[in-house]
Protein backbone atom coordinates (compact mmCIF):
# COMPACT_ATOMS: atom_id res chain seq x y z
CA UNK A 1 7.65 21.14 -135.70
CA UNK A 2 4.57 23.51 -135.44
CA UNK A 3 4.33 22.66 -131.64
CA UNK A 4 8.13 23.38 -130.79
CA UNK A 5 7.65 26.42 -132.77
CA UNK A 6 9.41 25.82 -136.21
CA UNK A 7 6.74 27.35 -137.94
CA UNK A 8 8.77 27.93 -141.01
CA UNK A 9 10.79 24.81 -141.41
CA UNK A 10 6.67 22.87 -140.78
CA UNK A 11 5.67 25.34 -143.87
CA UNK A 12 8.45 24.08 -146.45
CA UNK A 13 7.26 20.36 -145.26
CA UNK A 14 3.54 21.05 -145.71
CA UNK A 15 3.73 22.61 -149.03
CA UNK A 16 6.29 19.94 -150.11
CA UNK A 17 3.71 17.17 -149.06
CA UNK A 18 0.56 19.33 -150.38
CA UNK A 19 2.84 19.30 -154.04
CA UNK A 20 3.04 15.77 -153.62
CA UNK A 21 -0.80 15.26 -152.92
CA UNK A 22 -1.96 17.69 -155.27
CA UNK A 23 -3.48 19.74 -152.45
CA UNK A 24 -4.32 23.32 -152.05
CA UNK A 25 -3.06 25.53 -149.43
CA UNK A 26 -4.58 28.61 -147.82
CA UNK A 27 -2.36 32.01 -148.13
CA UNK A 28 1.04 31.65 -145.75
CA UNK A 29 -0.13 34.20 -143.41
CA UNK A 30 -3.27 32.11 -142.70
CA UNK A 31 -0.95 28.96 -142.54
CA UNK A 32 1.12 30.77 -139.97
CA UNK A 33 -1.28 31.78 -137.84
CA UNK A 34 -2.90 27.93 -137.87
CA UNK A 35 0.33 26.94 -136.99
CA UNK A 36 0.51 29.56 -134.32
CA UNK A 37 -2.84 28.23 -132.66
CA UNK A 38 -1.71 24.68 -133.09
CA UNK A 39 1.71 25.12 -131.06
CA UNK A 40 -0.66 27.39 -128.53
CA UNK A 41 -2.64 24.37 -128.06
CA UNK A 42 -0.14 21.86 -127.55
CA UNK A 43 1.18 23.85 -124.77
CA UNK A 44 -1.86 23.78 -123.16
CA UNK A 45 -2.35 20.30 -123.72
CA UNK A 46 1.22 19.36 -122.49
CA UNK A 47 0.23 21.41 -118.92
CA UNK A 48 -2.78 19.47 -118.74
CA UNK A 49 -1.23 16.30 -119.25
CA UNK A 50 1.50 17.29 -116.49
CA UNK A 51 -1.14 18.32 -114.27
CA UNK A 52 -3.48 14.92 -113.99
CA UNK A 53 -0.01 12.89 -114.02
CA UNK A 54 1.14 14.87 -110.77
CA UNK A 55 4.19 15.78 -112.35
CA UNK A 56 3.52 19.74 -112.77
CA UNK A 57 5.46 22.01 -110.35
CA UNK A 58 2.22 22.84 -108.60
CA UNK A 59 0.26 26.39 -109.40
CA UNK A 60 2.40 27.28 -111.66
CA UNK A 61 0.90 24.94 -114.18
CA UNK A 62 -2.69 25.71 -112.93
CA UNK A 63 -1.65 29.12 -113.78
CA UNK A 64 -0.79 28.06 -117.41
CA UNK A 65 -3.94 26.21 -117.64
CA UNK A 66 -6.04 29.45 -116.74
CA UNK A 67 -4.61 31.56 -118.65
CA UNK A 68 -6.38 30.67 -121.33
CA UNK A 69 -9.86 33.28 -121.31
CA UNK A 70 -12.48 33.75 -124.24
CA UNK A 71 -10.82 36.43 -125.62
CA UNK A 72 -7.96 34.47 -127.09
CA UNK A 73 -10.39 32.27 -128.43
CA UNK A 74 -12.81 35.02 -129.98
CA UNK A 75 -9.16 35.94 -132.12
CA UNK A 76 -9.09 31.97 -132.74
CA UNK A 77 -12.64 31.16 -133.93
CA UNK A 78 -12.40 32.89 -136.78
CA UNK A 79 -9.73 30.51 -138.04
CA UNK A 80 -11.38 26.96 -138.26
CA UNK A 81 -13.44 25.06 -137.05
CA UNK A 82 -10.73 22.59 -135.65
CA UNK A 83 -9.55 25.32 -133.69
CA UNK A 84 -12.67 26.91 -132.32
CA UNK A 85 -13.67 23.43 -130.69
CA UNK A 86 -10.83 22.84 -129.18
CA UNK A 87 -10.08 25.75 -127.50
CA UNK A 88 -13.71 25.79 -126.61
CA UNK A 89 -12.85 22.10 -124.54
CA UNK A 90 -9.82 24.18 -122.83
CA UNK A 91 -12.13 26.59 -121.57
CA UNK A 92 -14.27 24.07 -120.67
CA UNK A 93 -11.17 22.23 -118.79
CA UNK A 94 -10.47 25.42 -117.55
CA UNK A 95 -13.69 26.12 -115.30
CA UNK A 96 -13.08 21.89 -113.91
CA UNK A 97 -9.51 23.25 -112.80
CA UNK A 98 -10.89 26.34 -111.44
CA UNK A 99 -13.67 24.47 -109.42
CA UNK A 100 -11.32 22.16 -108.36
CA UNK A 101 -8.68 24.46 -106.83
CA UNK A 102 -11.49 26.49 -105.00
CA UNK A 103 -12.39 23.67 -103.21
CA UNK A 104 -9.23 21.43 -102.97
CA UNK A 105 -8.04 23.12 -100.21
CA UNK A 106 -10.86 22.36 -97.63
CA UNK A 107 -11.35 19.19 -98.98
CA UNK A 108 -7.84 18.24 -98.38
CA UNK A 109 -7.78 20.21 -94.89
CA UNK A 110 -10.69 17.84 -93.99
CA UNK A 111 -9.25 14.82 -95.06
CA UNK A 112 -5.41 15.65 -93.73
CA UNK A 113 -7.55 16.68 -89.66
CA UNK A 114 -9.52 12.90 -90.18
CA UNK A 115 -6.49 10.83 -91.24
CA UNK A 116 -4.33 12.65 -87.96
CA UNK A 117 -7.49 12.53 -85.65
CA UNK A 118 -6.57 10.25 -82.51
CA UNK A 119 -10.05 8.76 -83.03
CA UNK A 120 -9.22 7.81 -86.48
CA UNK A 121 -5.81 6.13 -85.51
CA UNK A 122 -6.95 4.61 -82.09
CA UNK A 123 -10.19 3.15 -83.86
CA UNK A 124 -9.52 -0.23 -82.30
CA UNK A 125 -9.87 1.10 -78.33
CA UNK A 126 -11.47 3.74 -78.43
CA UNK A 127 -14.61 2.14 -77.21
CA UNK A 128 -15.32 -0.60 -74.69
CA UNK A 129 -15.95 -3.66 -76.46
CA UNK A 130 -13.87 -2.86 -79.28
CA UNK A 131 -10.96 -3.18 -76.59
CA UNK A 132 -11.81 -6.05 -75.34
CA UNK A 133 -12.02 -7.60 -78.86
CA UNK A 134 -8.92 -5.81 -79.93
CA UNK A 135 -7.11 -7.09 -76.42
CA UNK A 136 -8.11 -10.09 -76.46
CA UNK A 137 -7.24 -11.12 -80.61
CA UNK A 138 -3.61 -9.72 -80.05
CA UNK A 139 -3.17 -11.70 -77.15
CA UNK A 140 -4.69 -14.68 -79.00
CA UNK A 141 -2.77 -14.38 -82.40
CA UNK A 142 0.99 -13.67 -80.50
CA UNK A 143 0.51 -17.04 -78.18
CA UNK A 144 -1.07 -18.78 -81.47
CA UNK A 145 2.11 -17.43 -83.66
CA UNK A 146 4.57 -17.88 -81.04
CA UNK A 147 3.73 -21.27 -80.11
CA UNK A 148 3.44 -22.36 -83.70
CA UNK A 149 6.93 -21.25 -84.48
CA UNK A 150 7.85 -22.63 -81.55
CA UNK A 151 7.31 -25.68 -82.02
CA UNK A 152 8.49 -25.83 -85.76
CA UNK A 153 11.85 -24.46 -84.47
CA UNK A 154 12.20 -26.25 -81.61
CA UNK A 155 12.84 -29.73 -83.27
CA UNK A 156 16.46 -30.12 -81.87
CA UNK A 157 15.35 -30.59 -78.22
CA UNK A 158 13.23 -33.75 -79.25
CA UNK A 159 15.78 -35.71 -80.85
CA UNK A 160 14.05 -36.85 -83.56
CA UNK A 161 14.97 -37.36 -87.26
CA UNK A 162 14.48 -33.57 -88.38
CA UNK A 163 13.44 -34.88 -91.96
CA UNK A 164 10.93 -37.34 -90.25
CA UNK A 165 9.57 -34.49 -88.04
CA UNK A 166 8.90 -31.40 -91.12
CA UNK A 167 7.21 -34.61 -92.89
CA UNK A 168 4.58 -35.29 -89.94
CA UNK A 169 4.26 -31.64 -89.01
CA UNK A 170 2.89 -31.15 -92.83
CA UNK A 171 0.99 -33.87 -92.35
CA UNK A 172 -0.68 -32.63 -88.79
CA UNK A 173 -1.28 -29.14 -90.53
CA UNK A 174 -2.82 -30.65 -93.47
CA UNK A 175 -5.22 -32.61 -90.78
CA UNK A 176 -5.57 -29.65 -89.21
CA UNK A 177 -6.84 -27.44 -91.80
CA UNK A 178 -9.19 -29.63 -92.88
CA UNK A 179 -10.50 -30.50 -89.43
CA UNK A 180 -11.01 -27.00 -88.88
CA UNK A 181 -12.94 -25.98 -92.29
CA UNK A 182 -15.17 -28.98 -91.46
CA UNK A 183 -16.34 -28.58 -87.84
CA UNK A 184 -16.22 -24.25 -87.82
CA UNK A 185 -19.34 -24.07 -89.55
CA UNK A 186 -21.72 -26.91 -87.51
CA UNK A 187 -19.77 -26.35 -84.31
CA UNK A 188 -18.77 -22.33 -84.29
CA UNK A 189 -15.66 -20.46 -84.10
CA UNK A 190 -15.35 -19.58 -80.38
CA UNK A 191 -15.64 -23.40 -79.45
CA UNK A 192 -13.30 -24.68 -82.12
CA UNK A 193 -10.81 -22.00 -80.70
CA UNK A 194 -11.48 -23.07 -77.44
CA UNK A 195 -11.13 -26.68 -78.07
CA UNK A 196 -8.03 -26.25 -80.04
CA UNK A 197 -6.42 -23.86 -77.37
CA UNK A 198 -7.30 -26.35 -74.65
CA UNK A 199 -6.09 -28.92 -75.87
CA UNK A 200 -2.83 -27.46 -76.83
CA UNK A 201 -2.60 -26.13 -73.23
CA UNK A 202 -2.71 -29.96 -71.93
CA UNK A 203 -0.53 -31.98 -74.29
CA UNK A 204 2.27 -29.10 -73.75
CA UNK A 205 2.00 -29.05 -70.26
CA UNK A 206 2.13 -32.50 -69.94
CA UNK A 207 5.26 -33.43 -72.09
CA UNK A 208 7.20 -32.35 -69.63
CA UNK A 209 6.29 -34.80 -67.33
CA UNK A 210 6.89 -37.95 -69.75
CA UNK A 211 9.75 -40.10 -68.74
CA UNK A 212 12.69 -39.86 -71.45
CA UNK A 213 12.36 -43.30 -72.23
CA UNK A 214 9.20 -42.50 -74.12
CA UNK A 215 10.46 -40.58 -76.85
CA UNK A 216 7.50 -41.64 -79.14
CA UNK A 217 4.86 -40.44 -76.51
CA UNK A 218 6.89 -37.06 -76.58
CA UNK A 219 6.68 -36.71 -80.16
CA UNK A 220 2.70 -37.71 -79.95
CA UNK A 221 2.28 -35.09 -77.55
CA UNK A 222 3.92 -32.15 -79.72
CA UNK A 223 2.50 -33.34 -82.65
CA UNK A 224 -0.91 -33.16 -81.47
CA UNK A 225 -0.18 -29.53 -79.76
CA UNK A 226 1.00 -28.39 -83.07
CA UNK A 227 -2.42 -29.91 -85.17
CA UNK A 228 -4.18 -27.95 -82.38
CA UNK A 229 -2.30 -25.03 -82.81
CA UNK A 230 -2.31 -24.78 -86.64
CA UNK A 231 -6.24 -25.29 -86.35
CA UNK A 232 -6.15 -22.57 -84.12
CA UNK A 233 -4.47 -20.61 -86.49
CA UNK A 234 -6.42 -20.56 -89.80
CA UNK A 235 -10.17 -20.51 -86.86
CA UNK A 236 -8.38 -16.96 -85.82
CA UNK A 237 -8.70 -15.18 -88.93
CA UNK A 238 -12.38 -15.96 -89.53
CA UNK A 239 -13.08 -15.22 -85.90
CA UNK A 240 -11.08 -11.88 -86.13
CA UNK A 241 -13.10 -10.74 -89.02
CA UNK A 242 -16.20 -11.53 -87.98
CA UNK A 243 -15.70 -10.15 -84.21
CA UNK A 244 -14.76 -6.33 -85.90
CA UNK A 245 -17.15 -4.38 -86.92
CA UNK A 246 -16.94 -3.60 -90.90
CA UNK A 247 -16.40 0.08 -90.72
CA UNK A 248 -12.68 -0.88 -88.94
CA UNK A 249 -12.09 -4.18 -89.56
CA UNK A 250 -9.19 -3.99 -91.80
CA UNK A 251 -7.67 -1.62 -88.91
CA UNK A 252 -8.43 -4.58 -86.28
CA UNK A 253 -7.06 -6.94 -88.31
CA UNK A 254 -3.50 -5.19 -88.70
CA UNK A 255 -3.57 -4.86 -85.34
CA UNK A 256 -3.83 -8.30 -84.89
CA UNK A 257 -0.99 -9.08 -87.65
CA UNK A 258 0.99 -6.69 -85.80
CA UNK A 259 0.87 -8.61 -82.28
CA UNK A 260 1.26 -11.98 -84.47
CA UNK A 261 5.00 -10.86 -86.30
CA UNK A 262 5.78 -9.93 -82.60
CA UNK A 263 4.93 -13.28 -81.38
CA UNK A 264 6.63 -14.92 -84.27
CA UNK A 265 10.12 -12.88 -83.34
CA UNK A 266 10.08 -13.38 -80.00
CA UNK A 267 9.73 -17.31 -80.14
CA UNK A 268 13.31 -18.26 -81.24
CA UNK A 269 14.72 -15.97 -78.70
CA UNK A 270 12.61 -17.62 -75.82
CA UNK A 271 13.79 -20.77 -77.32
CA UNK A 272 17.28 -19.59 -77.19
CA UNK A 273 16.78 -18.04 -74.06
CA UNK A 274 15.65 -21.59 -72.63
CA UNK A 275 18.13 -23.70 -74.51
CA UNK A 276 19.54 -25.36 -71.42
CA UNK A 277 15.90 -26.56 -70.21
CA UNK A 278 14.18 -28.20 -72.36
CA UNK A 279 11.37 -28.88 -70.78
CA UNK A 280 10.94 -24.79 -69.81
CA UNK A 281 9.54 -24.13 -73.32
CA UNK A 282 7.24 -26.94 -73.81
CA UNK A 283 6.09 -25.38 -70.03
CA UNK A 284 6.01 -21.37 -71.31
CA UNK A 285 3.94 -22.08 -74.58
CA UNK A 286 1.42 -24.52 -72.45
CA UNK A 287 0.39 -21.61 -70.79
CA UNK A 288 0.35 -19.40 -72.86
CA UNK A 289 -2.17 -21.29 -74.37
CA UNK A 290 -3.94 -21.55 -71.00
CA UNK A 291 -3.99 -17.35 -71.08
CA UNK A 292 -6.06 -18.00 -74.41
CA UNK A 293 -8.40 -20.23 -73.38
CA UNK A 294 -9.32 -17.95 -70.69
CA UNK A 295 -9.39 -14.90 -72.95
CA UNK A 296 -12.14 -16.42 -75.45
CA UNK A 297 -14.46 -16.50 -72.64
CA UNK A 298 -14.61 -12.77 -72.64
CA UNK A 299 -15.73 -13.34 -76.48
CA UNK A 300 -19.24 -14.19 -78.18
CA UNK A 301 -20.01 -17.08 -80.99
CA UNK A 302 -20.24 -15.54 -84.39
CA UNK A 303 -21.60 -18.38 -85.97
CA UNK A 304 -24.45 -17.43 -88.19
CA UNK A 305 -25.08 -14.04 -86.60
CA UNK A 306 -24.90 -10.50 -88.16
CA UNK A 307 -22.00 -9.15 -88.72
CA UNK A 308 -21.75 -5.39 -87.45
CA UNK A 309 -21.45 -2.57 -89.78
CA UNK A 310 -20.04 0.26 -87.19
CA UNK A 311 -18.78 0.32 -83.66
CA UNK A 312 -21.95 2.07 -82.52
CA UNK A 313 -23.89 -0.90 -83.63
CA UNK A 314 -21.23 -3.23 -81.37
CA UNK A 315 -21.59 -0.94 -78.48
CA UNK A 316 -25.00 -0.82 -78.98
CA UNK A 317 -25.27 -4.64 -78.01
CA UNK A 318 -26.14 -5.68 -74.34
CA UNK A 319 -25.84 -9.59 -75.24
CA UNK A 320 -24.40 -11.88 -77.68
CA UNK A 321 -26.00 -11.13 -81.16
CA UNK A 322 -28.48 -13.00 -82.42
CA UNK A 323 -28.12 -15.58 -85.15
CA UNK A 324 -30.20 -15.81 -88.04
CA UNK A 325 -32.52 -18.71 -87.31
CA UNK A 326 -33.32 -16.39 -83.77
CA UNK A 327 -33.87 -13.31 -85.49
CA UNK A 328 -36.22 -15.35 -88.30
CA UNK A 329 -38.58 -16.05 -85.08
């Protein structure tokens, strides 16, 4: 009641609970003026509270906030001690706000001209190598997406049992995944993806070519493009990551993600597109995979090398980095 200003109404309820608590009082005029302080404070408190939460109309409540100077509280101090040190920590959050708005504005200005700075947004190519690595893992992750999808969705063309064919595809991803965890780290990334993309590339551009009597052979032959391909996929990440430099290599990977949603879309449209020949897809993801293969050899192992920090260390490079065991020597 004090803050909201029923100063008389808070009386009656304090000296009705001092009664009760055999308490003494000081004089009504002092009580008043306590209570005067106290709803003063809250005020302040409430603008400050408004103010960190972001929910304050702006300088209006900085205004509020400031208004508070040392000659209120030289009236205040002389009312308790209470009083005196909190209005002393309002003065005190007073010079914070006033430091802070003198230099918000340039600080914000600075940070508003870096976030809309076309080096900022074009991070990815605005040097050499970084747009060859930023090419060439787009490229990579929409054939590796679309082709994946691809050949989930494109189960009607084989006419196969479509229960019997989600059951081995989790079982060739399940191979997959482990094949890849186990051979990345004693063979390297780039040659795992190369592998992987290779052999994809064959067994897809030869199923085609196998005589429709052989349905089984057909079924081999996408089921070992897919293990490839789902290899591929979980290699890409930790090849992605380790090509980008650390200073942008949460912007190179979105760009990445980016190109692999657009691969994902685009693959049941192709396979709609090429409904009537079903051999036309099998041909279109084959090589597509061939356009990857010949993409990684633009790229460099990362296995057991340093990672870069910036892009000026990357460009920096005039060969492959070393790995650890050549840099020990």
């Amino acid at each position: 009641m004090a803050v909201v200003g029923q100063h008389q109404t808070a009386m009656k309820e304090v000296k009705w609970a001092a009664a009760w608590n055999k308490a003494t009082l000081p004089p009504d005029n002092e009580l008043l003026t306590i209570m005067r302080s106290v709803q003063q404070q809250g005020k302040i408190a409430l603008e400050i509270e408004e103010h960190s939460s972001g929910t304050s109309t702006g300088l209006a409540a900085d205004e509020a906030i400031l208004s508070v100077n040392r000659e209120q509280l030289g009236n205040l101090q002389g009312i308790d001690m209470e009083s005196s040190q909190a209005f002393t920590k309002v003065l005190v959050l007073k010079e914070e706000f006033q430091f802070i708005r003198n230099n918000s504005e340039q600080k914000f200005e600075d940070l508003f001209t870096r976030a809309t700075s076309w080096k900022c947004t074009l991070d990815c190519s605005r040097t050499p190598k970084m747009r060859i690595i930023t090419i060439i893992m787009c490229l990579d992750y929409f054939i590796v997406s679309m082709t994946f999808y691809g050949l989930t969705l494109g189960t009607s063309s084989l006419e196969v049992n479509p229960f019997i064919f989600m059951a081995m595809s989790g079982t060739v991803e399940l191979v997959a995944k482990i094949f890849g965890t186990l051979t990345a780290g004693c063979m390297g990334r780039k040659k795992i993806l190369f592998l992987n993309f290779s052999v994809a590339a064959i067994v897809l551009l030869a199923q085609p070519l196998v005589s429709d009597d052989l349905k089984w052979l057909t079924l081999v032959l996408v089921m070992v493009g897919k293990m490839s391909i789902s290899c591929a996929f979980n290699l890409i990440y930790l090849y992605n990551l380790e090509l980008a430099p650390t200073e942008i290599r949460s912007q190179s990977m979105s760009a990445s993600q980016i190109a692999s949603r657009a691969g994902a879309v685009v693959s049941p449209y192709i396979l709609s597109a090429l409904e009537a020949y079903p051999w036309a897809m099998s041909v279109v993801m084959g090589a597509a995979e061939g356009a990857g293969v010949v993409s990684l050899l633009a790229l460099w192992e990362t296995k057991n090398t340093r990672l870069m920090d910036t892009v000026a260390d990357l460009e920096a490079l005039t060969h492959a980095p070393a790995t650890q065991t050549e840099a020990k020597r």
